[in-house]
N, C-alpha and C. Protein backbone atom coordinates (compact mmCIF):
# COMPACT_ATOMS: atom_id res chain seq x y z
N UNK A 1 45.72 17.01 23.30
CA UNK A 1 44.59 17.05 24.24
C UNK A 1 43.87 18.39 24.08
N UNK A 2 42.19 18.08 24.18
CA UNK A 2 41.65 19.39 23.86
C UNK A 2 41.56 20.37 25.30
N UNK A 3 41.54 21.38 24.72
CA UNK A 3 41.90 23.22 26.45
C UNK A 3 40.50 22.27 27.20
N UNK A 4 39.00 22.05 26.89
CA UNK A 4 38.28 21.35 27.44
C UNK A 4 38.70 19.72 28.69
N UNK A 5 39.43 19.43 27.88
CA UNK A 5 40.13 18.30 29.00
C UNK A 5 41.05 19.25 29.68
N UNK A 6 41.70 19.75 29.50
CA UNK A 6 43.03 20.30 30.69
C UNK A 6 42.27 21.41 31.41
N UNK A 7 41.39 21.42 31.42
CA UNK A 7 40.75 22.07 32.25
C UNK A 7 40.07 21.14 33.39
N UNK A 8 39.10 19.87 32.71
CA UNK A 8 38.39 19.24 33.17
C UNK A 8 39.43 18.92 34.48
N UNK A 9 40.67 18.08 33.97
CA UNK A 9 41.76 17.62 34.52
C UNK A 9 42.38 17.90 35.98
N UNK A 10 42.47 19.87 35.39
CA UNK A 10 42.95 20.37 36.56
C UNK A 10 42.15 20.42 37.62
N UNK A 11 40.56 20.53 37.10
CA UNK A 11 39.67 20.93 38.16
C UNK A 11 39.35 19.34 38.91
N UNK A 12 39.46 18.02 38.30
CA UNK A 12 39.68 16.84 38.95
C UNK A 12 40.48 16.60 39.93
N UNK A 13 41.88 16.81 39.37
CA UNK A 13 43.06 16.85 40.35
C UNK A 13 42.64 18.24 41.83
N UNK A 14 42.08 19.01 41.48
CA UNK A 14 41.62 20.49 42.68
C UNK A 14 40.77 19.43 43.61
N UNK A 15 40.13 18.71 42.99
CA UNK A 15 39.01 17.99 43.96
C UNK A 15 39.49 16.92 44.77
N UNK A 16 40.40 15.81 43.91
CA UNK A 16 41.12 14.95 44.42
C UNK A 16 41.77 15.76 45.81
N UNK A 17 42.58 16.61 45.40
CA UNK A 17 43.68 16.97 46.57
C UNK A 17 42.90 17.66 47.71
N UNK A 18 41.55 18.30 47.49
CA UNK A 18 41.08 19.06 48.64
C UNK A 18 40.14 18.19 49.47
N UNK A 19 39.97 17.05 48.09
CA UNK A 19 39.20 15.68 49.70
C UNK A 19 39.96 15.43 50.50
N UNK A 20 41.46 14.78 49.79
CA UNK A 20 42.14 14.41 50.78
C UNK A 20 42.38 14.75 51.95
N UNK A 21 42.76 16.06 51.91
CA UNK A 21 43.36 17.38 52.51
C UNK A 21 42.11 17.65 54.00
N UNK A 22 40.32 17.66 53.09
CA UNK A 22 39.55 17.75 54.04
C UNK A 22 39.65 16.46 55.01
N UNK A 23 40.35 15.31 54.26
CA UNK A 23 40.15 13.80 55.42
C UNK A 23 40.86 14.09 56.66
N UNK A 24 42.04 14.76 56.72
CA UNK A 24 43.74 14.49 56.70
C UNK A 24 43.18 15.53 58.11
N UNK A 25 42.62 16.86 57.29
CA UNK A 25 42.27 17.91 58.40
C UNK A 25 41.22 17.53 59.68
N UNK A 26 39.84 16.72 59.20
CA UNK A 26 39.06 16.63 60.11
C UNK A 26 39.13 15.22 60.83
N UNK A 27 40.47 14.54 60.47
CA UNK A 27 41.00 13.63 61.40
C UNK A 27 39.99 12.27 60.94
N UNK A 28 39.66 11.89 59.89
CA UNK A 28 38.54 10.95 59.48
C UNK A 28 39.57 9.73 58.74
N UNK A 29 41.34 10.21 58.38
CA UNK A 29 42.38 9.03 58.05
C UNK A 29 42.89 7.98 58.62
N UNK A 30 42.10 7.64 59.90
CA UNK A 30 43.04 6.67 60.51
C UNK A 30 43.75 5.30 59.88
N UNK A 31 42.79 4.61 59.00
CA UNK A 31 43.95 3.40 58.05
C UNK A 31 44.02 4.52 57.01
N UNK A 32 43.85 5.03 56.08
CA UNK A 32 44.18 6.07 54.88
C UNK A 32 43.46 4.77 53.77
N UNK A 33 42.95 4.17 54.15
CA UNK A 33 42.01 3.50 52.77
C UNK A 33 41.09 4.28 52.02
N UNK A 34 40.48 5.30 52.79
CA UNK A 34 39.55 6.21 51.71
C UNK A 34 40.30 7.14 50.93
N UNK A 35 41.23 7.64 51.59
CA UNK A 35 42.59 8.71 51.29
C UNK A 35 43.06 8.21 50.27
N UNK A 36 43.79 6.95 50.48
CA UNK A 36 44.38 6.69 48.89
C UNK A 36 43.10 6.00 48.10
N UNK A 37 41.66 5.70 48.36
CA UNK A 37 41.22 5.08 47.35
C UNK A 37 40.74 5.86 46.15
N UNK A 38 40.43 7.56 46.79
CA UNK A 38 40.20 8.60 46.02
C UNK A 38 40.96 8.80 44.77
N UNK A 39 40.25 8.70 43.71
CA UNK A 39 40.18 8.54 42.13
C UNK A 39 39.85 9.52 41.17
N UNK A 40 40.54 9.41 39.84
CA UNK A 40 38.94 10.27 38.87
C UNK A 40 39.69 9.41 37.72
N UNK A 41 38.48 9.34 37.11
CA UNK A 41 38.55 9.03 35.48
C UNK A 41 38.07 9.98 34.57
N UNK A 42 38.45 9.86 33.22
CA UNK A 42 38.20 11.08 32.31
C UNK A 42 37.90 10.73 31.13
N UNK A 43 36.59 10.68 30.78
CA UNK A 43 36.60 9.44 29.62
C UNK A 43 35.20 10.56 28.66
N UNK A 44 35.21 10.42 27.31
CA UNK A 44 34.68 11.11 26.20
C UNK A 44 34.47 12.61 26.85
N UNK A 45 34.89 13.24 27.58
CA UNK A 45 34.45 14.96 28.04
C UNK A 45 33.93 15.07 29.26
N UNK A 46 33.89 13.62 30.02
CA UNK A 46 33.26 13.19 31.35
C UNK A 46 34.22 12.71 32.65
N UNK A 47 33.60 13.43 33.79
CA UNK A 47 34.58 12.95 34.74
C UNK A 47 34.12 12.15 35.71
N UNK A 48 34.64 11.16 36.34
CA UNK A 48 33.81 9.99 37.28
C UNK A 48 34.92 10.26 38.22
N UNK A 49 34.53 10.22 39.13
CA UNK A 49 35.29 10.26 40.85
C UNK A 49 34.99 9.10 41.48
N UNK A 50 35.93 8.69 41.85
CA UNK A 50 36.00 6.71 42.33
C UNK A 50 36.28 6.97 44.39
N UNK A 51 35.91 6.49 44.83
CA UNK A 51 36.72 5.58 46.16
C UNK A 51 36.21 4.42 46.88
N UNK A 52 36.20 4.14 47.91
CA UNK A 52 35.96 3.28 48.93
C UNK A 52 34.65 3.37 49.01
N UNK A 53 33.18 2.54 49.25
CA UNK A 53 32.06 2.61 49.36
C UNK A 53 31.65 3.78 50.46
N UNK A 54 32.32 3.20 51.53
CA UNK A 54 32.03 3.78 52.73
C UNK A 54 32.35 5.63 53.01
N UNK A 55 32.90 5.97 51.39
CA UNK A 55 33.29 7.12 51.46
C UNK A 55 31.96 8.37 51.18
N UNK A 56 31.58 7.35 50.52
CA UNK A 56 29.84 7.98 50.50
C UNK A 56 29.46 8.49 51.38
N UNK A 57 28.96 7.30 52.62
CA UNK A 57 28.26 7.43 54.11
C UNK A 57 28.95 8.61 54.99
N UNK A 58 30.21 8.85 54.76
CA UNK A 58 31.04 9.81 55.39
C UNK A 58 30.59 10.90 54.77
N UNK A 59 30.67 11.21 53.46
CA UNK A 59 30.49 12.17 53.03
C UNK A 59 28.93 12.92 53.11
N UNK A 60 27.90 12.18 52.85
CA UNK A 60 26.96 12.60 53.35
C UNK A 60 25.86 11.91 54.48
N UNK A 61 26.60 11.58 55.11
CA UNK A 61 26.16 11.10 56.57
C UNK A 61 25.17 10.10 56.36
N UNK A 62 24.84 9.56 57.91
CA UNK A 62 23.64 8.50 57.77
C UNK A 62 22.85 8.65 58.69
N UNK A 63 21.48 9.12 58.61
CA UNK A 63 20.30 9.36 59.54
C UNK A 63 20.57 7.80 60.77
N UNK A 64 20.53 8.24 62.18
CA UNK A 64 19.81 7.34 63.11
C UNK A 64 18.29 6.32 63.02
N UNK A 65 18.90 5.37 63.70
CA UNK A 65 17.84 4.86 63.90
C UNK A 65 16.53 5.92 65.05
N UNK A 66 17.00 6.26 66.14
CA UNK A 66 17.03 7.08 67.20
C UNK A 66 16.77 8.43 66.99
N UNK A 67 17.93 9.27 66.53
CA UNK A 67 18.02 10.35 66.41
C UNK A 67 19.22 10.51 65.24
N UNK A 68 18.80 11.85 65.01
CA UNK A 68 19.49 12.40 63.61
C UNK A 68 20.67 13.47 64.44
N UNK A 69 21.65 13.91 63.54
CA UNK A 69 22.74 14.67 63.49
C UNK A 69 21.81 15.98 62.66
N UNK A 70 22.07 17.33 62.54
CA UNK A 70 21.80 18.21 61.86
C UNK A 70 22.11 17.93 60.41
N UNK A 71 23.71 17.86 60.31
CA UNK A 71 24.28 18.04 59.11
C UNK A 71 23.73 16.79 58.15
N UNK A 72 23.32 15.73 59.14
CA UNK A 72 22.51 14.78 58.15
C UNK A 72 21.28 14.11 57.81
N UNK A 73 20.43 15.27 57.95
CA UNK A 73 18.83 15.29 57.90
C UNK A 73 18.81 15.12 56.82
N UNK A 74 19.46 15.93 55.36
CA UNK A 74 19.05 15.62 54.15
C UNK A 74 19.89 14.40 53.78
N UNK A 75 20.59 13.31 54.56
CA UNK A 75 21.40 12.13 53.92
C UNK A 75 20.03 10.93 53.32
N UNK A 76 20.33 10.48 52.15
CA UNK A 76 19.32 9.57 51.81
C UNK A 76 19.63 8.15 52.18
N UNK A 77 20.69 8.05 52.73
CA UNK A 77 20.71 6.81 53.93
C UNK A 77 20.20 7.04 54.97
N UNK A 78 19.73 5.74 56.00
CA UNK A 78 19.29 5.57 57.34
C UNK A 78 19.64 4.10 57.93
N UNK A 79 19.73 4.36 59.31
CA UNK A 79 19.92 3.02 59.88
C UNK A 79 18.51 2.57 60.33
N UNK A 80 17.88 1.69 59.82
CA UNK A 80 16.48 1.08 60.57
C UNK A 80 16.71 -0.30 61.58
N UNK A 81 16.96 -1.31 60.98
CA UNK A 81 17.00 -2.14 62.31
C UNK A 81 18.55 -3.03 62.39
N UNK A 82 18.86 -2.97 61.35
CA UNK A 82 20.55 -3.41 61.14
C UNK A 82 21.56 -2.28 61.66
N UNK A 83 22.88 -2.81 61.92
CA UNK A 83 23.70 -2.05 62.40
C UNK A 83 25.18 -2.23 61.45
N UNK A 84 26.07 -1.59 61.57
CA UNK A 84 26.90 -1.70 60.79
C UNK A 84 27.72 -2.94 61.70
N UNK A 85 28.44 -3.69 61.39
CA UNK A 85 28.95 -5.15 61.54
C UNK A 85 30.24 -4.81 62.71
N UNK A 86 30.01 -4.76 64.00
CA UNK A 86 31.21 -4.10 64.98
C UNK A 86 33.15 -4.82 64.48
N UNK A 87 32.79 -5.90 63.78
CA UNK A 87 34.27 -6.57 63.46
C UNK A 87 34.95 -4.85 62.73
N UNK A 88 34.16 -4.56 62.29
CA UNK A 88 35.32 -3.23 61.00
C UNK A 88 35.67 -2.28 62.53
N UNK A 89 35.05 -2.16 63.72
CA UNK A 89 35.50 -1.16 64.54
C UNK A 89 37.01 -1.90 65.24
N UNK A 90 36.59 -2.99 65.17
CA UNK A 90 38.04 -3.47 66.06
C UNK A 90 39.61 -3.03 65.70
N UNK A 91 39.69 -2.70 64.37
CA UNK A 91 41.68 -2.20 63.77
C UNK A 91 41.21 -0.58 64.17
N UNK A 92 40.00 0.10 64.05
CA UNK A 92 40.02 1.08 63.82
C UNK A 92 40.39 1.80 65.47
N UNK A 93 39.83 0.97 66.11
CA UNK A 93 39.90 1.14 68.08
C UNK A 93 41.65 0.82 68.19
N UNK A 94 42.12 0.00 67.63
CA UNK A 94 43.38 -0.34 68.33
C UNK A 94 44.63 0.75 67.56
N UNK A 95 43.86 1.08 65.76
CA UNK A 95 44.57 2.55 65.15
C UNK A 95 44.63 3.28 65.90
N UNK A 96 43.56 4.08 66.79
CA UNK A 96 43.24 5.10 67.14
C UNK A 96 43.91 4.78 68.99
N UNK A 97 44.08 3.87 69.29
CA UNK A 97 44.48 3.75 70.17
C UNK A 97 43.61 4.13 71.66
N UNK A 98 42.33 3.35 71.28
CA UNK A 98 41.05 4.01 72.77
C UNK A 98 40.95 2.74 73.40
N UNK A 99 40.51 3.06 74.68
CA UNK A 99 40.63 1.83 75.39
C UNK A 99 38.87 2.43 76.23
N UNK A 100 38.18 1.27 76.07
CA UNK A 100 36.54 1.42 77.17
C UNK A 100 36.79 1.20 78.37
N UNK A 101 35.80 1.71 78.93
CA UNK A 101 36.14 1.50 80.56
C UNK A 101 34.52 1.14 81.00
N UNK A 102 34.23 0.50 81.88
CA UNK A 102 33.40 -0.15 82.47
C UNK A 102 32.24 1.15 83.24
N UNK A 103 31.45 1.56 83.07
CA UNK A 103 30.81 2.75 83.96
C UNK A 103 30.68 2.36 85.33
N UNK A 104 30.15 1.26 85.83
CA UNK A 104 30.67 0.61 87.54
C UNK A 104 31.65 0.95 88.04
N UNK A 105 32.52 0.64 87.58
CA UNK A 105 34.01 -0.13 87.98
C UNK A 105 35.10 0.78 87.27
N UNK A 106 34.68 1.05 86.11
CA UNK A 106 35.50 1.78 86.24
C UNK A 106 36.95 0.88 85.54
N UNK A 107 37.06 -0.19 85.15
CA UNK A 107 37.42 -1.46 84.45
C UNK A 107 37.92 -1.23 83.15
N UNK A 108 38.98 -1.59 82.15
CA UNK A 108 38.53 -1.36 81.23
C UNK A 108 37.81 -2.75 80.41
N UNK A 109 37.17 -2.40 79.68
CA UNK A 109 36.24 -3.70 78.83
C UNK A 109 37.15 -3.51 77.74
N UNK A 110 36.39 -5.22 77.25
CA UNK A 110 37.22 -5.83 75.90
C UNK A 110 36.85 -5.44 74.62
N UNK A 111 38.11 -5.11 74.05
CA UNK A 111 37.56 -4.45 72.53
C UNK A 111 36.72 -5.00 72.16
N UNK A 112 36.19 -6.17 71.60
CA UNK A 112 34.85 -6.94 71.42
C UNK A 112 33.66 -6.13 71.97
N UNK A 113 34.09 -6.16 72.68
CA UNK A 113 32.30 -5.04 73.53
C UNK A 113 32.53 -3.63 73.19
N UNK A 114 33.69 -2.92 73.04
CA UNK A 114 34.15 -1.77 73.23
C UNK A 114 33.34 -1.52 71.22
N UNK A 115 33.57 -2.46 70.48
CA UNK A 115 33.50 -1.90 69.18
C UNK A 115 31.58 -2.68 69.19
N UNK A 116 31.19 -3.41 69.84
CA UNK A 116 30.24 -3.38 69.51
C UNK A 116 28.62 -2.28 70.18
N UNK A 117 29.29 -1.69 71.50
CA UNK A 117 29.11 -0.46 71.61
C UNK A 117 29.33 0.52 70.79
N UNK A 118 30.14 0.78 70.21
CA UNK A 118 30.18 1.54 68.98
C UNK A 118 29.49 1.66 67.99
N UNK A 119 29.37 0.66 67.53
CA UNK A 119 28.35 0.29 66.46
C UNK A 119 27.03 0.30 66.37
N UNK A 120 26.30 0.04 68.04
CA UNK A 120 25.22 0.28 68.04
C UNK A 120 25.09 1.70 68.20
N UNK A 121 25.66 2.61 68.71
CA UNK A 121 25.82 3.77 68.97
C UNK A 121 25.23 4.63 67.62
N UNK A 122 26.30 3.73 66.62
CA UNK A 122 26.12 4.83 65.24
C UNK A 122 24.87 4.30 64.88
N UNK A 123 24.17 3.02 64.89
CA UNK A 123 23.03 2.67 64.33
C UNK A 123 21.96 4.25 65.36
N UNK A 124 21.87 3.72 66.55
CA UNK A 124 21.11 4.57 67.24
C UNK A 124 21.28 6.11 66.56
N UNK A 125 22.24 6.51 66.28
CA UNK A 125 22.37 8.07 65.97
C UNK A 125 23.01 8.49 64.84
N UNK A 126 23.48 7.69 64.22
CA UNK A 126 23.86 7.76 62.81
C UNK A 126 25.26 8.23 62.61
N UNK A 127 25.81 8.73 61.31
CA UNK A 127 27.16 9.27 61.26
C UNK A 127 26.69 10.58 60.31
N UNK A 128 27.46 11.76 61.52
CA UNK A 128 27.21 13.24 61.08
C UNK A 128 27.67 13.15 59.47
N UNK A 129 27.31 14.00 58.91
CA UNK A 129 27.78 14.35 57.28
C UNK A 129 29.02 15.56 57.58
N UNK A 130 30.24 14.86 56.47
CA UNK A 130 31.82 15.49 56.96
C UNK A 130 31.49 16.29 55.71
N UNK A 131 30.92 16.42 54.44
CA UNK A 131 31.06 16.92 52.83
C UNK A 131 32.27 17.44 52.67
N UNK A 132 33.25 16.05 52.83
CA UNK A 132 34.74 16.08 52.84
C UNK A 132 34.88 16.56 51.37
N UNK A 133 33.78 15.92 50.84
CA UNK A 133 33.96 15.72 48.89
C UNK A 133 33.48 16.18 48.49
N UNK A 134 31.58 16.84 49.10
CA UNK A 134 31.17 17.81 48.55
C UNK A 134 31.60 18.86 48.45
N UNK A 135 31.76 19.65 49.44
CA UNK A 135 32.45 21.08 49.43
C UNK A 135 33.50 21.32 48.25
N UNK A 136 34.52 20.46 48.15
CA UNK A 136 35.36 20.51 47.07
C UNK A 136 34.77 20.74 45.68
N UNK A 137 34.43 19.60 45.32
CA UNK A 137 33.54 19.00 44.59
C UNK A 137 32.36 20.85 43.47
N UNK A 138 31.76 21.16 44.79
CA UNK A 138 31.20 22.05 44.41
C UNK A 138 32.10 24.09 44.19
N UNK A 139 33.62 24.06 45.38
CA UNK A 139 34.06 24.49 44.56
C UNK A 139 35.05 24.55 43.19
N UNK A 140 35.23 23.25 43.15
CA UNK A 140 35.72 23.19 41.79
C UNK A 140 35.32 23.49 40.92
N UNK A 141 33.71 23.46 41.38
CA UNK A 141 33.23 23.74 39.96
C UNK A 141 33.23 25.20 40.23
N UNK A 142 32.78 25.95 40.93
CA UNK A 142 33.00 27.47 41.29
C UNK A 142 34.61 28.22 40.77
N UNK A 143 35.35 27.19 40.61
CA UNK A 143 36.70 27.63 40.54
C UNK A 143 36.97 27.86 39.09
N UNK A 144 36.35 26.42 38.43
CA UNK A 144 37.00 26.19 37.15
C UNK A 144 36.02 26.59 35.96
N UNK A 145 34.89 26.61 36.08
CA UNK A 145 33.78 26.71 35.72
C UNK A 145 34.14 27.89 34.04
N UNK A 146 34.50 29.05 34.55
CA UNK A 146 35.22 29.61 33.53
C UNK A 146 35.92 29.39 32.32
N UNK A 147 37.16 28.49 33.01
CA UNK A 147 37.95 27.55 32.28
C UNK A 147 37.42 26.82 31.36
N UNK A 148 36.96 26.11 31.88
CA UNK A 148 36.10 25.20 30.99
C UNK A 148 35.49 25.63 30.04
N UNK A 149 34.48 26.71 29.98
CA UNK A 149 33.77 27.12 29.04
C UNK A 149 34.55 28.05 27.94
N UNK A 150 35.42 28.39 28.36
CA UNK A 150 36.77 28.66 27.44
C UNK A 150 37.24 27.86 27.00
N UNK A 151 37.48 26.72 27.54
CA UNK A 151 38.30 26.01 26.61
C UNK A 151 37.56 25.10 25.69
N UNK A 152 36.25 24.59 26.01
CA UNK A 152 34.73 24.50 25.35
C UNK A 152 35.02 25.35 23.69
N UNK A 153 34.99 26.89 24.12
CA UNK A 153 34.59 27.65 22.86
C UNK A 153 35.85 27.71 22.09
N UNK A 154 37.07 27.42 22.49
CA UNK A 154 38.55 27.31 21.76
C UNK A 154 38.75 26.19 20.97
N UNK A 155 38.26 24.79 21.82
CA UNK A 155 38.51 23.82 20.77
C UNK A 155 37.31 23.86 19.92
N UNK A 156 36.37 24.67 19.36
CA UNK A 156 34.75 24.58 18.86
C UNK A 156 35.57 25.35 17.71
N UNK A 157 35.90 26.81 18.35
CA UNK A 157 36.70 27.59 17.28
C UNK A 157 38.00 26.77 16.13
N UNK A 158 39.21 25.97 16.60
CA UNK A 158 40.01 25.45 16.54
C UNK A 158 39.14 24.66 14.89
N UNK A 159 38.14 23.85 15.38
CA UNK A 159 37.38 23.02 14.36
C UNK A 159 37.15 23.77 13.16
């Protein structure tokens, strides 16, 4: 293997482990489907980073229909008149273990309503940007950046 890949490699694996790590920390794991779906491939001198669709929208947020979050003014998603589908909130309410309560009464309401409140919620205001993956992402390359170009001019030399 050329010093150019074991570099690429290590700085893949730096990124892999510090998404995770950012999921794990800012409490965003409740099933761990994005956690373990996090990937990389390494193919002709190139690296591709794989996961879950929805790992995107997390990562760089999704503008409101309503109103925006700060951190995700520059997200190039938006919610306009669709909402995200309240069935995906229902495992995630009973993971997390929240129960709604009625503002009258004081009651609690049925997960059915409880997740489809939710959902309109995020349509109305979107989902803040976590740059669980960016941050990494960008210092890896801050980290390894060196490396690489060393090991670039070693296997060039080597030839």
């Amino acid at each position: 293997m050329s010093e150019f890949k074991k570099a690429l490699e290590r700085y893949a694996k730096y990124v892999i482990q510090q998404s995770r790590s950012n999921l794990t920390k800012g409490k965003i794991n409740a099933s761990k489907k994005l956690y373990n779906s996090l990937s990389y491939k390494i193919n002709k001198n190139k690296v591709t980073f794989e996961s879950e669709k929805y790992g995107e929208f997390l990562d760089k947020g999704v503008r409101g229909s309503k109103h925006d979050y700060a951190e995700s003014q520059s997200s190039p998603f938006k919610f306009t008149t669709k909402q995200p589908p309240s069935s995906v909130f229902d495992k995630w309410i009973k993971t997390r273990g929240i129960k709604g309560r009625d503002k009258k009464t004081g009651r609690f309401i049925k997960n059915k309503t409880l997740s489809f409140l939710i959902a309109r919620s995020i349509k109305n205001k979107g989902i803040r940007a976590t740059m669980f993956f960016t941050k990494p992402f960008e210092a890896g390359v801050d980290k390894y950046s060196d490396e690489m170009i060393q090991g670039i001019l070693q296997d060039n030399l080597e030839l």
